[in-house]
Protein backbone atom coordinates (compact mmCIF):
# COMPACT_ATOMS: atom_id res chain seq x y z
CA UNK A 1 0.00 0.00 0.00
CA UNK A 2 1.42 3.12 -1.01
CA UNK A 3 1.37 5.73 1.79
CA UNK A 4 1.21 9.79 1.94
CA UNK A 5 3.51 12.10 3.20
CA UNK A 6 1.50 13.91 5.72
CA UNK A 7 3.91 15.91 7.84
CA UNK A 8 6.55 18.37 7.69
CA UNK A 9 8.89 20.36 9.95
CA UNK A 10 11.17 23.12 9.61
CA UNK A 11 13.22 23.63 12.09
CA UNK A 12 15.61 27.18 13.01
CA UNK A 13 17.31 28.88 15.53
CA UNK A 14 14.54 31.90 15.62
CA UNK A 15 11.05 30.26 15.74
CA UNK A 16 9.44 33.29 16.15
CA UNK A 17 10.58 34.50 12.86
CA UNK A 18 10.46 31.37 11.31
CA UNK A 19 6.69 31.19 12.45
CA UNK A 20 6.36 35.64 11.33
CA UNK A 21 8.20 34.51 8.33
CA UNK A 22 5.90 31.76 7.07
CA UNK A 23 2.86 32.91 7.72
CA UNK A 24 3.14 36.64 5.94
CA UNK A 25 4.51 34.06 3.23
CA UNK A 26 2.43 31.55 2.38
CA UNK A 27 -0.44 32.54 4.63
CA UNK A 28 -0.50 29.54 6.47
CA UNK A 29 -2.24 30.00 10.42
CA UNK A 30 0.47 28.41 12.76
CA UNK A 31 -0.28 28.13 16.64
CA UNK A 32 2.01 29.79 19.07
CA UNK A 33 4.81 27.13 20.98
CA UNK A 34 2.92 24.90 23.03
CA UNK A 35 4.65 23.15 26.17
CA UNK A 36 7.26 21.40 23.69
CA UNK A 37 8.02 24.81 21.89
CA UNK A 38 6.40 23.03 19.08
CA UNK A 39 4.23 25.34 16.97
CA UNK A 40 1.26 23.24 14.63
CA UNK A 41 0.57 24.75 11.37
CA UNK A 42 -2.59 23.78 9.79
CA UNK A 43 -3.00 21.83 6.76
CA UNK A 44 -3.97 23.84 3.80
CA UNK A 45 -6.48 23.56 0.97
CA UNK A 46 -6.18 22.99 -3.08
CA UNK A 47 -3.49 20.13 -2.85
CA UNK A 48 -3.61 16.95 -4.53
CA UNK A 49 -6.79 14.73 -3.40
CA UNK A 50 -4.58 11.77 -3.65
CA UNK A 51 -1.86 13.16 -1.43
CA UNK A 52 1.73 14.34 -2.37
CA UNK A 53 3.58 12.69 -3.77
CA UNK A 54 8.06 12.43 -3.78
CA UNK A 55 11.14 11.87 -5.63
CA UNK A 56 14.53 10.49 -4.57
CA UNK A 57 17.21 11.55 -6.30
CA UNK A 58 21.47 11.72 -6.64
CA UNK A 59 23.42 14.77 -4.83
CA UNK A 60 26.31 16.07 -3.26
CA UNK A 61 24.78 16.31 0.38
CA UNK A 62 22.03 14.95 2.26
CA UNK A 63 19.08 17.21 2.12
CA UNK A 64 14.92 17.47 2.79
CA UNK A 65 12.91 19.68 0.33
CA UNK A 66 9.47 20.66 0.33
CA UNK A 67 8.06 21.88 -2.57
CA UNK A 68 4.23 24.55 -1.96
CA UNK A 69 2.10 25.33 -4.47
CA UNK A 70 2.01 29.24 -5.78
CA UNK A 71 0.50 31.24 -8.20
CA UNK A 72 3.49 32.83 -9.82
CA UNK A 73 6.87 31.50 -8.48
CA UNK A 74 8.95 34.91 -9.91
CA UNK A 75 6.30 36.69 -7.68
CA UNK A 76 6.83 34.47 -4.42
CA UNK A 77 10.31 34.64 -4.92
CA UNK A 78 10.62 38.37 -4.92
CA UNK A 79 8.17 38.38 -1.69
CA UNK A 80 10.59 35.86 -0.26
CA UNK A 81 13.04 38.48 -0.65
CA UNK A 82 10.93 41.08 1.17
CA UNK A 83 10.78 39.42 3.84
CA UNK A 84 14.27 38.20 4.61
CA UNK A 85 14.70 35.26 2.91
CA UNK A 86 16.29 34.75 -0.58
CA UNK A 87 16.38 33.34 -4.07
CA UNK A 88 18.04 29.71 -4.77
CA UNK A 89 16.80 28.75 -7.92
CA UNK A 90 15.10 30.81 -10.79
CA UNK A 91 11.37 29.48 -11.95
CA UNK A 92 12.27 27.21 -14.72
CA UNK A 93 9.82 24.66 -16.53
CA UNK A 94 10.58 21.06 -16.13
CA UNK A 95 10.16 18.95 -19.24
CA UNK A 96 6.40 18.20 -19.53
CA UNK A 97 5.80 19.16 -16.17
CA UNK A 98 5.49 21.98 -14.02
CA UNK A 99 7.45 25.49 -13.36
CA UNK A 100 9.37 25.09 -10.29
CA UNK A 101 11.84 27.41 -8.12
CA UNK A 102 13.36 27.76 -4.85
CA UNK A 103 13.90 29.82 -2.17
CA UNK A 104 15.20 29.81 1.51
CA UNK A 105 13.85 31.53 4.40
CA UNK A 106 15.83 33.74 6.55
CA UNK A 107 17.53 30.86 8.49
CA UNK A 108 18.72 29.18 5.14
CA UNK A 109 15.87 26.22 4.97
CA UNK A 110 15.11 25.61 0.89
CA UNK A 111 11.54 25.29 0.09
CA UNK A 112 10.43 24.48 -3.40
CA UNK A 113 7.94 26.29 -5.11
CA UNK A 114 5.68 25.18 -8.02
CA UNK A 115 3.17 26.45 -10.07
CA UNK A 116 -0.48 25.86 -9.55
């Protein structure tokens, strides 16, 4: 039985503007720490019904990358700026596929970003 990824972390040395960071970015409603210092962010809408799915792939170093879904990644990518983070990759189209880029957020995490 194939089964979803469901869960993601992201992990920093300044949650609180990790958690600023995210949400003015991708609008997603995180909770403040609880007990654990762990902060929940809530599943969004407009994904796949059948749940995301992955890739493995070669590289130089060991890595985790997320990609979200955006309307324009050239537009994300400049907000990512705004805010502190920065460009990695340039929106390019993948061979009969989608246009993907990537950022990273202030502390350095990459996040993928793909058209919807």
């Amino acid at each position: 039985m194939v089964r979803p990824v469901v869960f993601f972390q992201i992990w920093g040395k300044d949650p609180d503007g990790l958690r600023e960071f995210y949400r003015e970015m991708f609008g997603w409603k995180i909770d403040e720490p609880n007990a654990m210092g762990i902060s929940m962010i809530e599943h969004g809408t407009g994904g796949p019904p059948e749940g995301v799915g992955g890739s493995i792939m070669a590289g130089a170093e060991a890595r985790v990358l997320i990609y979200v879904q955006v309307l324009d990644p050239a537009e994300t990518l400049a907000k990512a700026e705004a805010l502190g983070g920065r460009r990695v990759m340039e929106p390019f189209d993948v061979p009969d596929g989608p246009t993907v880029a990537q950022m990273a957020d202030p502390e350095g995490n990459v996040i993928g970003l793909v058209k919807q």
